[in-house]
N, C-alpha and C. Protein backbone atom coordinates (compact mmCIF):
# COMPACT_ATOMS: atom_id res chain seq x y z
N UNK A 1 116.03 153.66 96.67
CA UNK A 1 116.23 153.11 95.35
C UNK A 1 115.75 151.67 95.32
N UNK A 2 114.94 151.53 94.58
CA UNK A 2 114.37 149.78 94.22
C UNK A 2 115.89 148.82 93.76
N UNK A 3 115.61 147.70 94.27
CA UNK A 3 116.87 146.59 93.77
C UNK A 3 115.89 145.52 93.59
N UNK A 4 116.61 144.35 93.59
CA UNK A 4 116.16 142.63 93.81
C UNK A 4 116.46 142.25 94.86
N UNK A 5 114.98 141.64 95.26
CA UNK A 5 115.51 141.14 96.82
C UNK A 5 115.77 139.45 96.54
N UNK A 6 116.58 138.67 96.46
CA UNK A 6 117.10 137.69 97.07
C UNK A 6 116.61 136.67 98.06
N UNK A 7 115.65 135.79 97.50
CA UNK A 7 115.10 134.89 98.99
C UNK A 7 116.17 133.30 98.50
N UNK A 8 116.53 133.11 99.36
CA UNK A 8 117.33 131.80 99.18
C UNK A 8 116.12 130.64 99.65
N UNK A 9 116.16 129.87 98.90
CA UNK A 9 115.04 128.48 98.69
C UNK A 9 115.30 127.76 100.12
N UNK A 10 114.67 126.88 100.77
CA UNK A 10 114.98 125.74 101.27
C UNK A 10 114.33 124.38 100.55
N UNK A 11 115.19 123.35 100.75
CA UNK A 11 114.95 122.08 100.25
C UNK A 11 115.07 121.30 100.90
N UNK A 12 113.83 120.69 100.83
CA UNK A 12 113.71 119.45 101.93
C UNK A 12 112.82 117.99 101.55
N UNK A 13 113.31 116.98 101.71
CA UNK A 13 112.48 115.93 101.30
C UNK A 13 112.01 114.88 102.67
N UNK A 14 110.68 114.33 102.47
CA UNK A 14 110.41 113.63 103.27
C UNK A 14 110.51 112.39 103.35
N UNK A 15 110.30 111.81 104.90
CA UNK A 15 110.86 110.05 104.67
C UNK A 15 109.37 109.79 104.70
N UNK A 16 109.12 108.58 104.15
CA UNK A 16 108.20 107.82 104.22
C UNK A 16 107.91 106.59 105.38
N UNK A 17 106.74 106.12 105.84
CA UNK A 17 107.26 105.22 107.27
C UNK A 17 106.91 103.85 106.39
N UNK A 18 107.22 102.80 107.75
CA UNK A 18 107.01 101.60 107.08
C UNK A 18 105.52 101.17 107.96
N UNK A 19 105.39 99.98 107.42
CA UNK A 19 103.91 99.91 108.38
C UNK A 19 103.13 100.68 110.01
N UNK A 20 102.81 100.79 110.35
CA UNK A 20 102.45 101.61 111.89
C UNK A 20 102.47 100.25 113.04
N UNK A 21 102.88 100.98 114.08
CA UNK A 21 103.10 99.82 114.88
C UNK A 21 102.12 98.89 115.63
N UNK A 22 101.77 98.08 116.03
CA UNK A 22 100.81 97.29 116.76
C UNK A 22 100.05 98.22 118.18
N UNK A 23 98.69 97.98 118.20
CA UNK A 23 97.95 98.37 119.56
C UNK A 23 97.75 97.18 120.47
N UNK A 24 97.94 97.39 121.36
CA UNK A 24 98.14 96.18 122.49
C UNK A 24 96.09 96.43 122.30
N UNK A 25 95.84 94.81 122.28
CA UNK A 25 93.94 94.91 122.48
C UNK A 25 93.32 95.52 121.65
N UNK A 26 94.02 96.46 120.23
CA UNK A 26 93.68 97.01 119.70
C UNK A 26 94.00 96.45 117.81
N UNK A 27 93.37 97.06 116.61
CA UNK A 27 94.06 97.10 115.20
C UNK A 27 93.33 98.06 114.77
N UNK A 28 94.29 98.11 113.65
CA UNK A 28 94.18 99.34 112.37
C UNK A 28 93.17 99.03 112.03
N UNK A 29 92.27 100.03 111.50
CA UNK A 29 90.57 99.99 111.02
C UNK A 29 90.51 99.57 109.90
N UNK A 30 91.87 99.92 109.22
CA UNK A 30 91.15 99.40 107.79
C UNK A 30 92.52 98.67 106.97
N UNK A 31 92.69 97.82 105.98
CA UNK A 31 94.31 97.07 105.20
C UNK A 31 95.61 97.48 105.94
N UNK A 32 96.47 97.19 106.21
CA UNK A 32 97.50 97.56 106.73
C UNK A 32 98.15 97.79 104.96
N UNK A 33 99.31 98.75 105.08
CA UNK A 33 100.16 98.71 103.52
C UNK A 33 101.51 98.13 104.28
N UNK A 34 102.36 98.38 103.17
CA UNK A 34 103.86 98.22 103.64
C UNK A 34 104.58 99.28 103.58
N UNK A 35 103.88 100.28 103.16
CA UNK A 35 104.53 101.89 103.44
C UNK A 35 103.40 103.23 103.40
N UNK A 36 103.93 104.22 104.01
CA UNK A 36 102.98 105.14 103.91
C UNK A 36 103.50 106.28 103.63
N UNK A 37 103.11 107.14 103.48
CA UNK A 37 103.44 108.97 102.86
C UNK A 37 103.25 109.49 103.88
N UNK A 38 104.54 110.34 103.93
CA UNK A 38 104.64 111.51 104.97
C UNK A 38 103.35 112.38 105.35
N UNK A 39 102.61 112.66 106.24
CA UNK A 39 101.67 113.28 106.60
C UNK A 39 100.51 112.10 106.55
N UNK A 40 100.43 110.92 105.81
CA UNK A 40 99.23 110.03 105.98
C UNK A 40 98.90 109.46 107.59
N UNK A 41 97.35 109.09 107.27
CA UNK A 41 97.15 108.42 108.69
C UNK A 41 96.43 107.03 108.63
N UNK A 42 96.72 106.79 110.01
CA UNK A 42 95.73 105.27 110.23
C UNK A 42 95.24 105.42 111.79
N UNK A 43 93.79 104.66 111.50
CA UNK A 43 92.89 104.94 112.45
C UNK A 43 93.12 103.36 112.80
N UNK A 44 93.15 103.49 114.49
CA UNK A 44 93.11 101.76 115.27
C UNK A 44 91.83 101.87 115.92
N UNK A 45 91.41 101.01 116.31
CA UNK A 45 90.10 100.43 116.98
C UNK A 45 90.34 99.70 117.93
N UNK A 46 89.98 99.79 119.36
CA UNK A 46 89.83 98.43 120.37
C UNK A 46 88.90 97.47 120.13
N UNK A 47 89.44 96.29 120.50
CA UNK A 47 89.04 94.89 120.76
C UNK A 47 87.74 95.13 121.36
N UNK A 48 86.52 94.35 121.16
CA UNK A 48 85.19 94.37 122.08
C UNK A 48 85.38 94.29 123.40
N UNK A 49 84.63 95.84 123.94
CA UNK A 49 84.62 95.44 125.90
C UNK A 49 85.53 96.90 125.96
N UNK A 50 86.75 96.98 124.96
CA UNK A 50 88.29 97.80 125.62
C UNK A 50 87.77 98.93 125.03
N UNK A 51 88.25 100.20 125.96
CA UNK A 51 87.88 101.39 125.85
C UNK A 51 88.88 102.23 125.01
N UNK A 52 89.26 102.99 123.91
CA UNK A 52 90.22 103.86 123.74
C UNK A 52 90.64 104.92 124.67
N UNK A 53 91.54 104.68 125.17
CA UNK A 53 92.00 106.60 125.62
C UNK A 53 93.11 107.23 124.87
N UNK A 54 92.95 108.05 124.53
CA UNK A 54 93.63 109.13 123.48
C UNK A 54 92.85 109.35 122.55
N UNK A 55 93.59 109.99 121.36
CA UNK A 55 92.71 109.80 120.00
C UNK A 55 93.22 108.74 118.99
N UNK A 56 92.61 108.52 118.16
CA UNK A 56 92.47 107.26 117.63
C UNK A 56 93.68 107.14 116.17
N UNK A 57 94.41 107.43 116.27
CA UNK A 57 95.19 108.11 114.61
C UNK A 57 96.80 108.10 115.23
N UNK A 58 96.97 107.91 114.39
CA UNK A 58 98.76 108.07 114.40
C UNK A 58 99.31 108.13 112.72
N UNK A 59 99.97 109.44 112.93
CA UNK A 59 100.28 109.94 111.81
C UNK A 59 101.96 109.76 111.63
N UNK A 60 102.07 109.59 110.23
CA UNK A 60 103.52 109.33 109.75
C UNK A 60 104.18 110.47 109.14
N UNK A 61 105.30 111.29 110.48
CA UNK A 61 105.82 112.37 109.82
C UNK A 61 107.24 112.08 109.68
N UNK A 62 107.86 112.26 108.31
CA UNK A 62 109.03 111.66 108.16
C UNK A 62 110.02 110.64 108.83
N UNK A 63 109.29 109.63 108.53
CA UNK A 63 109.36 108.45 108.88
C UNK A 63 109.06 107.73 110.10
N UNK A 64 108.70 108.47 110.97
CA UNK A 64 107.98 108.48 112.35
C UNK A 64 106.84 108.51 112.24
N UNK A 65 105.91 107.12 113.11
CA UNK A 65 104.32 107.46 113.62
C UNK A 65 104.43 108.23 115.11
N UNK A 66 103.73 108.72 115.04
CA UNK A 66 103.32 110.44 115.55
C UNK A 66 101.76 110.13 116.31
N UNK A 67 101.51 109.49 117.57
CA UNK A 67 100.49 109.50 118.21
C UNK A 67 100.17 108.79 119.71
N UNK A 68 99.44 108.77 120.40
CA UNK A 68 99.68 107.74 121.32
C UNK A 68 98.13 107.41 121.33
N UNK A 69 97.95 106.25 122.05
CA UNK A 69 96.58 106.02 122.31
C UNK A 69 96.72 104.57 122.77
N UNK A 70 95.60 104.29 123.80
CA UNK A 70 95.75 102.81 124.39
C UNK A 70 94.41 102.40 124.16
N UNK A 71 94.37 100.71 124.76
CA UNK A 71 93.01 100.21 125.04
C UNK A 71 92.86 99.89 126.36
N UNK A 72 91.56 100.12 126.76
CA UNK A 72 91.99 99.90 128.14
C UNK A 72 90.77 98.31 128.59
N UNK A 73 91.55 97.93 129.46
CA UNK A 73 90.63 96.66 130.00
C UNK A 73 89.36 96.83 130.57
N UNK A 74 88.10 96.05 129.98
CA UNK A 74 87.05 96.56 130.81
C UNK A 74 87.00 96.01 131.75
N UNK A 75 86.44 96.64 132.83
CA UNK A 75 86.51 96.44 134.23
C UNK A 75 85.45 95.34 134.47
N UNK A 76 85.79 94.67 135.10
CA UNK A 76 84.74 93.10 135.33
C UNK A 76 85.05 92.94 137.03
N UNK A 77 83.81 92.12 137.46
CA UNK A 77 83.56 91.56 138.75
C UNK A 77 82.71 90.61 138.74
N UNK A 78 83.51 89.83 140.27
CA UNK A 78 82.94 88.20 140.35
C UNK A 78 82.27 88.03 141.11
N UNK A 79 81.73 87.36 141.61
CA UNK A 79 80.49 86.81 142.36
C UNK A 79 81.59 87.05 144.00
N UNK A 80 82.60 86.28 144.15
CA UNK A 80 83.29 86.88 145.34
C UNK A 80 83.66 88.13 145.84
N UNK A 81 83.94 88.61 144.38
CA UNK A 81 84.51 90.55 144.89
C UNK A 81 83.13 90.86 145.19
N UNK A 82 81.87 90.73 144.93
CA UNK A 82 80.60 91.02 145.28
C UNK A 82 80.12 91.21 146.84
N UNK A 83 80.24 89.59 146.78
CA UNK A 83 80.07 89.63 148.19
C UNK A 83 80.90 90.26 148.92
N UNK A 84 82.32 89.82 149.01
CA UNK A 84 83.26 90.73 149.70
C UNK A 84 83.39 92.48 149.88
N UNK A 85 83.10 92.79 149.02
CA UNK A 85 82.82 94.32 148.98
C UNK A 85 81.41 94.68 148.81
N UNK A 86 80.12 93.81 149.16
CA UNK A 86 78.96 94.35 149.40
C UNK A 86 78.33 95.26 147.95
N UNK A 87 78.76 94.38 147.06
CA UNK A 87 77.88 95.19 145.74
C UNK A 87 76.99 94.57 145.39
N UNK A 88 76.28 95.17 144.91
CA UNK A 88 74.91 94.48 144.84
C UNK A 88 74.32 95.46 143.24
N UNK A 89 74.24 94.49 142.27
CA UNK A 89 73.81 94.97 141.02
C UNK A 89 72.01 95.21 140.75
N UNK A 90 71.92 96.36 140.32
CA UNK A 90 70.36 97.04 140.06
C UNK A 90 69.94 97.30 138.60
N UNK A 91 68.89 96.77 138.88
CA UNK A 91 68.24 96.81 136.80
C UNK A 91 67.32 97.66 137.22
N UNK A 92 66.99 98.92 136.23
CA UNK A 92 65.92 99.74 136.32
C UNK A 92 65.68 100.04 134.79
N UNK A 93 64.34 99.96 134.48
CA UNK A 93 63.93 100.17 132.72
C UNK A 93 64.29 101.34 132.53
């Protein structure tokens, strides 16, 4: 026999975040706001030289940014670590 089936709703509202947090060596690509919408994103960028590892985005899901990602230091050497460890730099066109 056919009836009514009965789906009970859920209700749910989302938080919004407040600005995204700081990248060590790193910033946000583009205006910072003072708030953002649940599911929005922001893309950071490293400082010249620093490498990203992770991906680049951190997303705001109810009221939480949602990502990881670093910058990393570029690797440099001196005229002493040279000599001392026998490196010797090569230019080829």
């Amino acid at each position: 026999r056919a009836g009514w089936a009965i789906q009970q709703g859920t209700c749910s509202s989302t938080v919004n975040c407040a600005s995204p947090p700081p990248l060590a060596d790193g910033d946000v690509k583009y205006t910072l706001k003072s708030e953002y919408s649940h599911d929005e994103r922001v893309e950071y960028v490293c400082q010249s030289y620093y490498t990203m590892e992770g991906e680049p985005y951190r997303t705001c899901i109810n009221g939480e940014w949602i990502g990881q990602m670093r910058c990393l230091k570029p690797c440099t050497v001196n005229d002493d670590d040279m000599r001392q460890h026998n490196i010797a730099l090569k230019y080829a066109d």
